[in-house]
C-alpha atoms as a PDB file:
ATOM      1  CA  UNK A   1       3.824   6.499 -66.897  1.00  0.00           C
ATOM      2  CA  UNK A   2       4.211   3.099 -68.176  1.00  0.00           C
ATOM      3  CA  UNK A   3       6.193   1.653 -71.036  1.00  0.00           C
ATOM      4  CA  UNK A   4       4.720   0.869 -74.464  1.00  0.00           C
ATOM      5  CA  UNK A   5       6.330  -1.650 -76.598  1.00  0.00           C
ATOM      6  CA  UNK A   6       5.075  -1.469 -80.084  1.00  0.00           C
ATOM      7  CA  UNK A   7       5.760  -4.428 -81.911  1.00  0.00           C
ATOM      8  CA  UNK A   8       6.942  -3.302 -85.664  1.00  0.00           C
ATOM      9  CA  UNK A   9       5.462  -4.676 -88.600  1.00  0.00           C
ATOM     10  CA  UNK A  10       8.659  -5.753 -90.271  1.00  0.00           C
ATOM     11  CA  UNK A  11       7.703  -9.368 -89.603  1.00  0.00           C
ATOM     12  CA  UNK A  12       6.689 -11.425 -92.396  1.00  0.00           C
ATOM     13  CA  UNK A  13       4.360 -14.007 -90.462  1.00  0.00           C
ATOM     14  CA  UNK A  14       3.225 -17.844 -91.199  1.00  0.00           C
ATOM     15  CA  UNK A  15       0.686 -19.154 -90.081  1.00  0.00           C
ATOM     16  CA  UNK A  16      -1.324 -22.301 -90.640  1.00  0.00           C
ATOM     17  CA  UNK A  17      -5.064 -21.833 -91.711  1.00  0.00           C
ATOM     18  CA  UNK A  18      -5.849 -25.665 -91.221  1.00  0.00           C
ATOM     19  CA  UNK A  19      -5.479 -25.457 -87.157  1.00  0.00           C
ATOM     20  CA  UNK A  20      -6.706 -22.782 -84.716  1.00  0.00           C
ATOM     21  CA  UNK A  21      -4.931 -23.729 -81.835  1.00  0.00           C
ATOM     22  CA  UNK A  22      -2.874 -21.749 -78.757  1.00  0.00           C
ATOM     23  CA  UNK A  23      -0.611 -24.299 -78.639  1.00  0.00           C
ATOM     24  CA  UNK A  24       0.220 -23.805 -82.661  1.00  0.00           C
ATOM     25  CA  UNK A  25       1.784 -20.402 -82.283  1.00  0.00           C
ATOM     26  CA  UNK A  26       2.393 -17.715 -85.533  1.00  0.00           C
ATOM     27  CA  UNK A  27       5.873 -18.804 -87.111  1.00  0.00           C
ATOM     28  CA  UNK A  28       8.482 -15.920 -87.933  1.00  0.00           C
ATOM     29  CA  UNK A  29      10.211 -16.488 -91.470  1.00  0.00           C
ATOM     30  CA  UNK A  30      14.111 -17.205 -90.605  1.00  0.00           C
ATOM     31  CA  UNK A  31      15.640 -13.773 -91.785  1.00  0.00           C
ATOM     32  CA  UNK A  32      13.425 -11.010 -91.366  1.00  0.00           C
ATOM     33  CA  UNK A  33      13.841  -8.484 -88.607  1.00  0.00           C
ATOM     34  CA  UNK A  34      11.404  -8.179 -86.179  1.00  0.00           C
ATOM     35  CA  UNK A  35      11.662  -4.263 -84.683  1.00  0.00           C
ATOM     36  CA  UNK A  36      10.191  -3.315 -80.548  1.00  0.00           C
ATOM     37  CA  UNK A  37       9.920   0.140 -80.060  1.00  0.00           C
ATOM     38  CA  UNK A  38       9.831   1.007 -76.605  1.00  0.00           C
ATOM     39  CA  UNK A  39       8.569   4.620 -75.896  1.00  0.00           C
ATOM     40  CA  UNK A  40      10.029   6.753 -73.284  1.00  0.00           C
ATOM     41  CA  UNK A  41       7.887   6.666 -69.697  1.00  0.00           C
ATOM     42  CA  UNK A  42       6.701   9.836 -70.323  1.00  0.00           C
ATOM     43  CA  UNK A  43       5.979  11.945 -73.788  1.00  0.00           C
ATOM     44  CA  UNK A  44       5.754  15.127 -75.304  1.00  0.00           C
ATOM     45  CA  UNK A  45       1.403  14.129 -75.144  1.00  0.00           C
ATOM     46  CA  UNK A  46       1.932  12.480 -71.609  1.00  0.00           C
ATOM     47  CA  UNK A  47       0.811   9.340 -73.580  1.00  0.00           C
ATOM     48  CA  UNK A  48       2.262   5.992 -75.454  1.00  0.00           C
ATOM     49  CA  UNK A  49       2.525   6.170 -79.149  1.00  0.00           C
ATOM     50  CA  UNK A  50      -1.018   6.797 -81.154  1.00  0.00           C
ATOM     51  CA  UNK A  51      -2.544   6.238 -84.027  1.00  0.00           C
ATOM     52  CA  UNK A  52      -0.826   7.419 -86.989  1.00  0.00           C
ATOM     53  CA  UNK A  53       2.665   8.352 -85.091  1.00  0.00           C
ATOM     54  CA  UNK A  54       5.927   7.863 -87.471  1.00  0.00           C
ATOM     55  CA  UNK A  55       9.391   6.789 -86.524  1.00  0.00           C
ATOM     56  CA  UNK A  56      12.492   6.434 -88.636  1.00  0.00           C
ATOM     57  CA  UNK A  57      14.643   3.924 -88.960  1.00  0.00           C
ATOM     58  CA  UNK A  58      18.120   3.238 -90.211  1.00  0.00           C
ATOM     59  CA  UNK A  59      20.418   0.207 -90.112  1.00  0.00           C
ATOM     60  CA  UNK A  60      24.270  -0.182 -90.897  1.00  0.00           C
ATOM     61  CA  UNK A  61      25.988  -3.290 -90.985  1.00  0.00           C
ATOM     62  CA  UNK A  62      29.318  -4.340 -89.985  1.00  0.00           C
ATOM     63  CA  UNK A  63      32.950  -5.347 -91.774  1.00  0.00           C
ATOM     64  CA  UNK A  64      34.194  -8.219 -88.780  1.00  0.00           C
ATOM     65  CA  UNK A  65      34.014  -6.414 -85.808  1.00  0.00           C
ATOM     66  CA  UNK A  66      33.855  -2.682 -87.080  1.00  0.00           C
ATOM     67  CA  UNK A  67      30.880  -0.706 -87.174  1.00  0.00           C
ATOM     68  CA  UNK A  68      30.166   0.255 -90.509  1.00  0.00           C
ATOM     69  CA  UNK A  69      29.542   4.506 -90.173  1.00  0.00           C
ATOM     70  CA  UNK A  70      25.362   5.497 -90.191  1.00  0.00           C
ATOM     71  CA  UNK A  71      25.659   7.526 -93.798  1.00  0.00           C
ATOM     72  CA  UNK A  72      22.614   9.768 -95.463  1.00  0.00           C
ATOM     73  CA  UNK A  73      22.188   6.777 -98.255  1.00  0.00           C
ATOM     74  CA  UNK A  74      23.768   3.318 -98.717  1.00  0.00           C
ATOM     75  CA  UNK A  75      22.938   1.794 -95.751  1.00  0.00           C
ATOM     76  CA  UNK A  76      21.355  -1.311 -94.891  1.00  0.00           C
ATOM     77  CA  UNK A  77      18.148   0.757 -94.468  1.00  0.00           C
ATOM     78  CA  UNK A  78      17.753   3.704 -95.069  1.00  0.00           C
ATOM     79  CA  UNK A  79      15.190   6.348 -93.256  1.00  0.00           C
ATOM     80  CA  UNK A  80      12.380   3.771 -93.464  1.00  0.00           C
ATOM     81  CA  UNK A  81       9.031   5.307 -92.221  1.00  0.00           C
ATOM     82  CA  UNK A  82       7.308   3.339 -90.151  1.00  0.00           C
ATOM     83  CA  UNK A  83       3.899   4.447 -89.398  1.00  0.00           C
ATOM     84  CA  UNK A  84       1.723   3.028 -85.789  1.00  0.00           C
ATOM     85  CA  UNK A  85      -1.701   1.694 -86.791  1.00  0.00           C
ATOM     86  CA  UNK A  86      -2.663   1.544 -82.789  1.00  0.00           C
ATOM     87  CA  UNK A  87      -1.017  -2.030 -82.540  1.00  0.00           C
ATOM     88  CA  UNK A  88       1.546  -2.477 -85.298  1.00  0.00           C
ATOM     89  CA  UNK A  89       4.386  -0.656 -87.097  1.00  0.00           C
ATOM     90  CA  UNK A  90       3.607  -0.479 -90.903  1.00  0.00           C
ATOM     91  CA  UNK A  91       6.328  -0.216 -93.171  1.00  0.00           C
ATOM     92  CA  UNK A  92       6.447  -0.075 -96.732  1.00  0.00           C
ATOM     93  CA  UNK A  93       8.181  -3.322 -97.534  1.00  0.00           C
ATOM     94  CA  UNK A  94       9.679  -6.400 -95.431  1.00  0.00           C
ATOM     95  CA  UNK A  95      13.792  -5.902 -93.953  1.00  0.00           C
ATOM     96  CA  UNK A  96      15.585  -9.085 -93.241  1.00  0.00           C
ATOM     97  CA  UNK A  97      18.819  -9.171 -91.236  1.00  0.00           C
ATOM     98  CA  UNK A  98      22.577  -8.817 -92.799  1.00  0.00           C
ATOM     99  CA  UNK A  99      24.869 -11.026 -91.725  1.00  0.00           C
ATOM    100  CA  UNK A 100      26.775 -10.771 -88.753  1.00  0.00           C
ATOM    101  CA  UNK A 101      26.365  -7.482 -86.589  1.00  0.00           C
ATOM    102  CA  UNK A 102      23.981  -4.667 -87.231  1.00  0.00           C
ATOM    103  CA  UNK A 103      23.331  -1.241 -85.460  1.00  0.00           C
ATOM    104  CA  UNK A 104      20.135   0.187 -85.745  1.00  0.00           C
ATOM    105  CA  UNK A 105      18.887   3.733 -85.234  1.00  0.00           C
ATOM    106  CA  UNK A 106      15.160   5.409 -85.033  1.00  0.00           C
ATOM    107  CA  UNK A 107      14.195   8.585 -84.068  1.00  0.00           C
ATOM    108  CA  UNK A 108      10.897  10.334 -83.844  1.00  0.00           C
ATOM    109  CA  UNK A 109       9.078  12.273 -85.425  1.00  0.00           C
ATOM    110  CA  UNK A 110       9.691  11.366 -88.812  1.00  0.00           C
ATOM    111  CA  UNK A 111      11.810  13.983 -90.868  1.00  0.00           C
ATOM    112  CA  UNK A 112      14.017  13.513 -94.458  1.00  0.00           C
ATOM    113  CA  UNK A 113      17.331  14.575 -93.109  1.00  0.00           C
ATOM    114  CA  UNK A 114      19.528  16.324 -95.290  1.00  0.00           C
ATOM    115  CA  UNK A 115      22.750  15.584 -93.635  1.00  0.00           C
ATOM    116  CA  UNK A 116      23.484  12.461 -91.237  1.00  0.00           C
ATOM    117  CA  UNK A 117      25.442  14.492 -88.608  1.00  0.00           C
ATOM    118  CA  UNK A 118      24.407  18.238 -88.339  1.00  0.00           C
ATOM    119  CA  UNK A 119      20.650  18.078 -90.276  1.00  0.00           C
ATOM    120  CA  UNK A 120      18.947  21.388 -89.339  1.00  0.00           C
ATOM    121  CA  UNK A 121      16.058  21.475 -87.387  1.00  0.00           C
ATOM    122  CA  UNK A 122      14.306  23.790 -84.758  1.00  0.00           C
ATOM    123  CA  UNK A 123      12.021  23.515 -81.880  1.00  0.00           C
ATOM    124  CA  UNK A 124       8.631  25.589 -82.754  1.00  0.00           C
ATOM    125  CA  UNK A 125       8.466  29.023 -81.038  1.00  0.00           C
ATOM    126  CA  UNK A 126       4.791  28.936 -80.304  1.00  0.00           C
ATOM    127  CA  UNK A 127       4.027  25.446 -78.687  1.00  0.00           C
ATOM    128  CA  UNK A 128       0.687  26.214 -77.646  1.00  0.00           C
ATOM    129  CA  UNK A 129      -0.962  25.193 -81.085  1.00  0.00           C
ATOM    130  CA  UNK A 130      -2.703  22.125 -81.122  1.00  0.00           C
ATOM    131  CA  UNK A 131      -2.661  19.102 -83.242  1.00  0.00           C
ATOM    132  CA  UNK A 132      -4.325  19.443 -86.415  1.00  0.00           C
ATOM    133  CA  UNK A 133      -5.428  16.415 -89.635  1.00  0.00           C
ATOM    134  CA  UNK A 134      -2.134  15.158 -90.603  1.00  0.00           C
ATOM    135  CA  UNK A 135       0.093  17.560 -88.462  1.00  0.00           C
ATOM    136  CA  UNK A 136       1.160  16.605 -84.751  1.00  0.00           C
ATOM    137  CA  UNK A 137       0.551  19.587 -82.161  1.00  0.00           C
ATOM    138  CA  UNK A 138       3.565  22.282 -81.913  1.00  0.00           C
ATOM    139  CA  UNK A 139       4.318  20.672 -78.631  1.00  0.00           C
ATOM    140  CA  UNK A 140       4.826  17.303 -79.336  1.00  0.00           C
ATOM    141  CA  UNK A 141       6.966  18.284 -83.318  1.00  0.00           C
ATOM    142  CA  UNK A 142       9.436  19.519 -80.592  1.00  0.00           C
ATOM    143  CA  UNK A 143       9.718  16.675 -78.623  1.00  0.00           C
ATOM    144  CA  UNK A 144      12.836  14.705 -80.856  1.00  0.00           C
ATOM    145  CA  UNK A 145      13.377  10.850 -79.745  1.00  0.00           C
ATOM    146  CA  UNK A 146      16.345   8.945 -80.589  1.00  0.00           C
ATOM    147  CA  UNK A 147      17.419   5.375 -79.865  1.00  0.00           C
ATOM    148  CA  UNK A 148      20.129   2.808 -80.689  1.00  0.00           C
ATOM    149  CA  UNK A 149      20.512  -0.940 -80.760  1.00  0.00           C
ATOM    150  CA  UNK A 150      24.403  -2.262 -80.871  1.00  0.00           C
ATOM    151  CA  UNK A 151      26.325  -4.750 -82.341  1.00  0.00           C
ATOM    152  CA  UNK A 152      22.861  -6.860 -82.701  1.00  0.00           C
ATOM    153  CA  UNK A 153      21.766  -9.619 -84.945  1.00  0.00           C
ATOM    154  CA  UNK A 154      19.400 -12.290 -86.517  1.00  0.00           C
ATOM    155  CA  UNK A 155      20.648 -14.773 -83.462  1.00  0.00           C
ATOM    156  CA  UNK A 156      18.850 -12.073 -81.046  1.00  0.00           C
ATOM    157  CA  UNK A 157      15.292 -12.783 -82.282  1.00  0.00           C
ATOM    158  CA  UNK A 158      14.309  -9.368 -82.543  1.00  0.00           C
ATOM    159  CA  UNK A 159      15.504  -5.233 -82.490  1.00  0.00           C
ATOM    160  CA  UNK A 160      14.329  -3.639 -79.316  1.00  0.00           C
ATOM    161  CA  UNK A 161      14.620   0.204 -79.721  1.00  0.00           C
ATOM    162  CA  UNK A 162      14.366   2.447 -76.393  1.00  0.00           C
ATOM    163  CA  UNK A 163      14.149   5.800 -77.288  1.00  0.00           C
ATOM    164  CA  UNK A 164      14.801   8.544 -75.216  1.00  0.00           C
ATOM    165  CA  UNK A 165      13.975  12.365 -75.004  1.00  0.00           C
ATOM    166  CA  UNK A 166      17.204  14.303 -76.422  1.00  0.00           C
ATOM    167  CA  UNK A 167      15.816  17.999 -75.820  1.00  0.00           C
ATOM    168  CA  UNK A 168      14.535  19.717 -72.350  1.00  0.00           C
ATOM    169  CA  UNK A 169      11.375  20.180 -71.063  1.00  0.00           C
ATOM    170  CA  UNK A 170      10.865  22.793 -68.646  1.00  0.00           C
ATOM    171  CA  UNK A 171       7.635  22.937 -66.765  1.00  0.00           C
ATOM    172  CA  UNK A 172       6.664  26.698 -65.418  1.00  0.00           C
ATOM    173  CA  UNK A 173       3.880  26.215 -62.696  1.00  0.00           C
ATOM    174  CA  UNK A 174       2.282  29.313 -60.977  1.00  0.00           C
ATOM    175  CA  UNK A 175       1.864  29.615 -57.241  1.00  0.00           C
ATOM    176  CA  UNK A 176      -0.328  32.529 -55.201  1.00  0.00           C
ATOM    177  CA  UNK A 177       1.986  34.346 -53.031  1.00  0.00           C
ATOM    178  CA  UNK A 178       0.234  35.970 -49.725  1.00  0.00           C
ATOM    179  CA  UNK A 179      -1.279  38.990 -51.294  1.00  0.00           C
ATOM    180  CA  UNK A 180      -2.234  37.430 -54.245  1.00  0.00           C
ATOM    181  CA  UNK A 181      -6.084  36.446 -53.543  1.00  0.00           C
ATOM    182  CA  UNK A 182      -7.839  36.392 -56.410  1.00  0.00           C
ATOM    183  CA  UNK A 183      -8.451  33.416 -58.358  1.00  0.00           C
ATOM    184  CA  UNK A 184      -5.889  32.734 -61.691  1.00  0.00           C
ATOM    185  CA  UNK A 185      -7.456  33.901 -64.807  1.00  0.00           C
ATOM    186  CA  UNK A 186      -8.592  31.417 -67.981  1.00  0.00           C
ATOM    187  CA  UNK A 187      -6.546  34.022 -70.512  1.00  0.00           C
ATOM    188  CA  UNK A 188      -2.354  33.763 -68.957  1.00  0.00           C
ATOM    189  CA  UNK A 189       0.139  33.454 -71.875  1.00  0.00           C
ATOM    190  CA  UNK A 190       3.530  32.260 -70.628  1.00  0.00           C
ATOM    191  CA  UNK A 191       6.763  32.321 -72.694  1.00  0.00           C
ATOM    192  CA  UNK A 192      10.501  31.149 -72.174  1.00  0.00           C
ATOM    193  CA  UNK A 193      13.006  34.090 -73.556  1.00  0.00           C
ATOM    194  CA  UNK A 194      16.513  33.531 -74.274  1.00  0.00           C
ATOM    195  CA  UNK A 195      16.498  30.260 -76.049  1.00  0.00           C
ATOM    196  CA  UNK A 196      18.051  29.135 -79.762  1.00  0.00           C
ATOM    197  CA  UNK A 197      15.125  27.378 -81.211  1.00  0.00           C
ATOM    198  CA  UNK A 198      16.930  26.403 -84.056  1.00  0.00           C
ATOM    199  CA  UNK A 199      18.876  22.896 -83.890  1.00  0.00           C
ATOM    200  CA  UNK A 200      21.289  20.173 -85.195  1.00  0.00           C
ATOM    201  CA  UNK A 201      20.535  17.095 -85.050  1.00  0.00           C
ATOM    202  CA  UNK A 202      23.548  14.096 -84.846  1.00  0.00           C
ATOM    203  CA  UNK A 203      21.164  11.333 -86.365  1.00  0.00           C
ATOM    204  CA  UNK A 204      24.614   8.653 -85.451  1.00  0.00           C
ATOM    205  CA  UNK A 205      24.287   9.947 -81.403  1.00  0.00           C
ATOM    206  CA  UNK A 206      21.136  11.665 -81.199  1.00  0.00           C
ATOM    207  CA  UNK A 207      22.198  14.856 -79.881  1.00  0.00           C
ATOM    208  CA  UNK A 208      20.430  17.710 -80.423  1.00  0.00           C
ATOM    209  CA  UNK A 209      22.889  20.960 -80.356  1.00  0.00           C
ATOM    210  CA  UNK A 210      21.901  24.909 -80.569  1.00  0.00           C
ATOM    211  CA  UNK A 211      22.818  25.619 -84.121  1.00  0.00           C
ATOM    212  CA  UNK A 212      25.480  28.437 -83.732  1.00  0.00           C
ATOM    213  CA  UNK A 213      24.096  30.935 -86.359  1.00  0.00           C
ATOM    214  CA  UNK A 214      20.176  30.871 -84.739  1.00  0.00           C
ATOM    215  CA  UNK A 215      18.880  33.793 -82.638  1.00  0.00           C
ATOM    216  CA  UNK A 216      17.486  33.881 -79.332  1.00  0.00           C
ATOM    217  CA  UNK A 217      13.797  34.146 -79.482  1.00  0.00           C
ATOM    218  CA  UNK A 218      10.686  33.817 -77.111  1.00  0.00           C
ATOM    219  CA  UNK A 219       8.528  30.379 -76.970  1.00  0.00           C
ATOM    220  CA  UNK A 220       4.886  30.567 -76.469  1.00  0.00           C
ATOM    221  CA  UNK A 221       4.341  27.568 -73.735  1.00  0.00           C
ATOM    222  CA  UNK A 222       1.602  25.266 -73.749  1.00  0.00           C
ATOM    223  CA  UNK A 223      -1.042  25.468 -71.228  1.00  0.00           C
ATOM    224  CA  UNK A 224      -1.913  22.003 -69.323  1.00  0.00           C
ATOM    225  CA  UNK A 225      -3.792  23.541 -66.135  1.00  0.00           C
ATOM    226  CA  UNK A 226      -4.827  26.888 -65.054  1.00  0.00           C
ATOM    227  CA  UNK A 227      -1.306  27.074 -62.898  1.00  0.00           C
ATOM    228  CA  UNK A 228       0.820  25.227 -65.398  1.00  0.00           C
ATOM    229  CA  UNK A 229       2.714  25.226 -68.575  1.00  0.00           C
ATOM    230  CA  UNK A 230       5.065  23.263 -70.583  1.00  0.00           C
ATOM    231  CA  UNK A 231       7.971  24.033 -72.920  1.00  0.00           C
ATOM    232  CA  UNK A 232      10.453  21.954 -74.648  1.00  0.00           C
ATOM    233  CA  UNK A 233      13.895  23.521 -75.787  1.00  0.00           C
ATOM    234  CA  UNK A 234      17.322  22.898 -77.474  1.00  0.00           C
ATOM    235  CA  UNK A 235      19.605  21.760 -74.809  1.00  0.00           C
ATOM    236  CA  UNK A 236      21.782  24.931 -74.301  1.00  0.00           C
ATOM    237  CA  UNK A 237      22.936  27.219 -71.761  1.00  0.00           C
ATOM    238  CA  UNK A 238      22.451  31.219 -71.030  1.00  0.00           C
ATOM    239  CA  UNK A 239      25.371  32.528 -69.317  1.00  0.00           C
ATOM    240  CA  UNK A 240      24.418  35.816 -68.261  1.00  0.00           C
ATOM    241  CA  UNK A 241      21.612  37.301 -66.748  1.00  0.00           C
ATOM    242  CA  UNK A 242      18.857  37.442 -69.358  1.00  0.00           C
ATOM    243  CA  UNK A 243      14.957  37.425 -69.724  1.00  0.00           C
ATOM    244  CA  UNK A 244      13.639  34.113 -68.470  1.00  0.00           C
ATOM    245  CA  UNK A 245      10.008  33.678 -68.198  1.00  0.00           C
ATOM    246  CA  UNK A 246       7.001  36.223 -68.747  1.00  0.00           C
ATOM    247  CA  UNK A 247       3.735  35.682 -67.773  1.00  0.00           C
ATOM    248  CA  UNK A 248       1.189  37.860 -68.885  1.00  0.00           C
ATOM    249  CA  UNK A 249      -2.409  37.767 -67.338  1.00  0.00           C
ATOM    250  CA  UNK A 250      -5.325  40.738 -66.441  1.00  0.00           C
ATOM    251  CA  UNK A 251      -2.910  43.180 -68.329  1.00  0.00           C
ATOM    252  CA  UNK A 252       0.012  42.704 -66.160  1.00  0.00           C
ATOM    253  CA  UNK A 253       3.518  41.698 -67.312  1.00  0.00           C
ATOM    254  CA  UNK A 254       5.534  39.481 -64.830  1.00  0.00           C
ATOM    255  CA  UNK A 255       8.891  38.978 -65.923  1.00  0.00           C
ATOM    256  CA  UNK A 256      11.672  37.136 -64.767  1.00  0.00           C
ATOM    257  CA  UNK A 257      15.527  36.935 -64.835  1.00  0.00           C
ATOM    258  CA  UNK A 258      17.736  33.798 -64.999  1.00  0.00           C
ATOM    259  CA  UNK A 259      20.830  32.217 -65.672  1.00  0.00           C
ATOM    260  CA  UNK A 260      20.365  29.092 -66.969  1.00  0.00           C
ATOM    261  CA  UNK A 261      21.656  25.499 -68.280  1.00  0.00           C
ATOM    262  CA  UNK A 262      19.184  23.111 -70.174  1.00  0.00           C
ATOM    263  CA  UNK A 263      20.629  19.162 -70.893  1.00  0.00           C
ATOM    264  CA  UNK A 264      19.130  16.815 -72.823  1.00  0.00           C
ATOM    265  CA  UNK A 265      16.521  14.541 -71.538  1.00  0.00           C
ATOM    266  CA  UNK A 266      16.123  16.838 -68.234  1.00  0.00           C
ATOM    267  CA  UNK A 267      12.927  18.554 -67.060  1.00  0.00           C
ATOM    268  CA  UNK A 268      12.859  21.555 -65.086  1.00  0.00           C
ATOM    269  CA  UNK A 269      10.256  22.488 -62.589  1.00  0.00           C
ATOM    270  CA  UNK A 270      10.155  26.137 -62.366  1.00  0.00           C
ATOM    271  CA  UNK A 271       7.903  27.625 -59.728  1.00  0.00           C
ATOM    272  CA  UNK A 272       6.717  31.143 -59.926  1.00  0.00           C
ATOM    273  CA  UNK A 273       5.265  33.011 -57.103  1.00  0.00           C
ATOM    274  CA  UNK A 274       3.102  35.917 -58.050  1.00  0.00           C
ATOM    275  CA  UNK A 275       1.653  39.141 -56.141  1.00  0.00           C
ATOM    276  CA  UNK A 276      -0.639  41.182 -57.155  1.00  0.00           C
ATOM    277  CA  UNK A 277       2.542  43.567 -57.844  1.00  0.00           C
ATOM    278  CA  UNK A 278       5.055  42.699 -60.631  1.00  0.00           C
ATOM    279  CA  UNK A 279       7.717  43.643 -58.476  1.00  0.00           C
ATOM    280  CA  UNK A 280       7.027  41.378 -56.093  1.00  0.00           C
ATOM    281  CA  UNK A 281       7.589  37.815 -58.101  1.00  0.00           C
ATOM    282  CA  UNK A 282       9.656  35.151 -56.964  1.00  0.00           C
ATOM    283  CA  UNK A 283      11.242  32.514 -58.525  1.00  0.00           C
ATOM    284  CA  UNK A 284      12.187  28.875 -57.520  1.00  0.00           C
ATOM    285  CA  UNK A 285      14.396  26.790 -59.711  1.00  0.00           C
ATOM    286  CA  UNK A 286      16.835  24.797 -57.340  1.00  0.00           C
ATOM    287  CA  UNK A 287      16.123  21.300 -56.460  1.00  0.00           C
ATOM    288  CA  UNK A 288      13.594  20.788 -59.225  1.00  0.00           C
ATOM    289  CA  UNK A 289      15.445  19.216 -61.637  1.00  0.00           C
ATOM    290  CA  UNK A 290      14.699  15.509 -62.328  1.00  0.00           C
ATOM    291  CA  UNK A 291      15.047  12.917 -65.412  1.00  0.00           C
ATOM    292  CA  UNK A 292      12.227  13.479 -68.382  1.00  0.00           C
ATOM    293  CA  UNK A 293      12.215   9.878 -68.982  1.00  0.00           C
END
């Protein structure tokens, strides 16, 4: 998957209307902050950003040589939304640079945090509802992206933001086993069990922690090909042998067992061989683990 970079529209931009020339390039306006927003290699929609997608951004200054601390208000900006037109970032207003050193943050999709460093969030238990007018698909409103720049400033020309996945992904795929010989059916439902959907978010790391007071609950996966499914989840672990994955197709209940540890920007291939008994399933985790990004 290749890498987008989305030039943000935080620019204020001169140029001359008495020449059309190459060699007579747009002119940037000394002090305003130019933002890049470079998207993970792969995404929740297995695309670059779209049309209409919304990041966040924040921006703390420093005293010398000392980061000033990202706070919920009173920084240099504060939760700016910065919406993709399908080739710039629009922002409500114009940022120019501090002096000296900045840090800035964004993070996708865009949210009004309530608290900097444990805002509550949750991954959505049924992830198999699609995108509808003015609301992203339950798949993809799990999918939180975070990035940082450091200690940068005016003298760098420009903010470039690589964001990263900071949940898990887990991707269930069905295989026939030898007595299995019919085809796979249009109408399988697959769920995760076991997981906290409900989050905190660290908006000054990015890390996305299972909120100690949530419950387990089942996620409804989202269905990519007849054989496979996708799930994101709060980074977490189960440490005893619990329900793992169902699938449920023709009237039959498969269901699986697992112990289980999910980190942050990891996907899992899980492989699922299935008989035409429900006793019969096996289950293939081990070596399938690679980077999401």
């Amino acid at each position: 998957m290749k890498k987008y970079i989305a030039m943000a529209a935080l620019a204020l931009v001169a140029m001359s209307c008495e020449r059309e020339n190459i060699d007579n390039p747009p002119v940037v306006e000394d002090g305003v902050m130019r933002i890049e927003a470079l998207h993970p290699s792969t995404r929740a929609t297995e695309t670059s950003f779209e049309n209409g997608d919304v990041i966040g951004l924040y921006a703390t200054t420093y005293e010398g040589e000392q980061a000033m601390p990202l706070q919920i208000s009173g920084n240099w900006i504060n939760n700016e939304a910065l919406t993709y037109d399908g080739s710039t970032w629009l922002g409500r207003r114009t940022f120019y640079w501090a002096e000296g050193l900045m840090d800035v943050y964004g993070y996708y999709p865009y949210m009004e945090p309530t608290f900097i460093n444990k805002h509550k969030w949750a991954v959505q238990t049924d992830q198999s509802l699609p995108a509808t007018e003015g609301a992203l698909s339950a798949y993809e409103a799990s999918d939180f992206l975070w990035a940082k720049a450091e200690g940068v400033s005016q003298e760098d020309g420009s903010v470039q933001l690589q964001f990263k996945h900071m949940c898990s992904k887990v991707v269930i795929k069905l295989v026939k086993g030898e007595e299995y010989t019919d085809a796979f059916p249009e109408d399988i439902d697959v769920y995760l069990y076991s997981t906290v959907p409900q989050a905190l978010i660290n908006f000054t790391t990015g890390i996305v922690s299972k909120d100690p007071h949530g419950d387990a609950q089942k996620i409804k996966a989202r269905k990519v090909a007849i054989d496979t499914f996708e799930v994101i989840v709060v980074p977490q672990s189960i440490l005893e042998y619990a329900p793992f994955v169902e699938i449920i197709m023709g009237g039959i209940s498969y269901m699986t067992e697992e112990i289980f540890t999910y980190h942050a920007g990891k996907e899992y291939i899980v492989s699922i061989t299935l008989d035409n008994s429900p006793q019969k399933i096996e289950i293939n985790v081990g070596g399938s683990v690679g980077g999401w990004d």
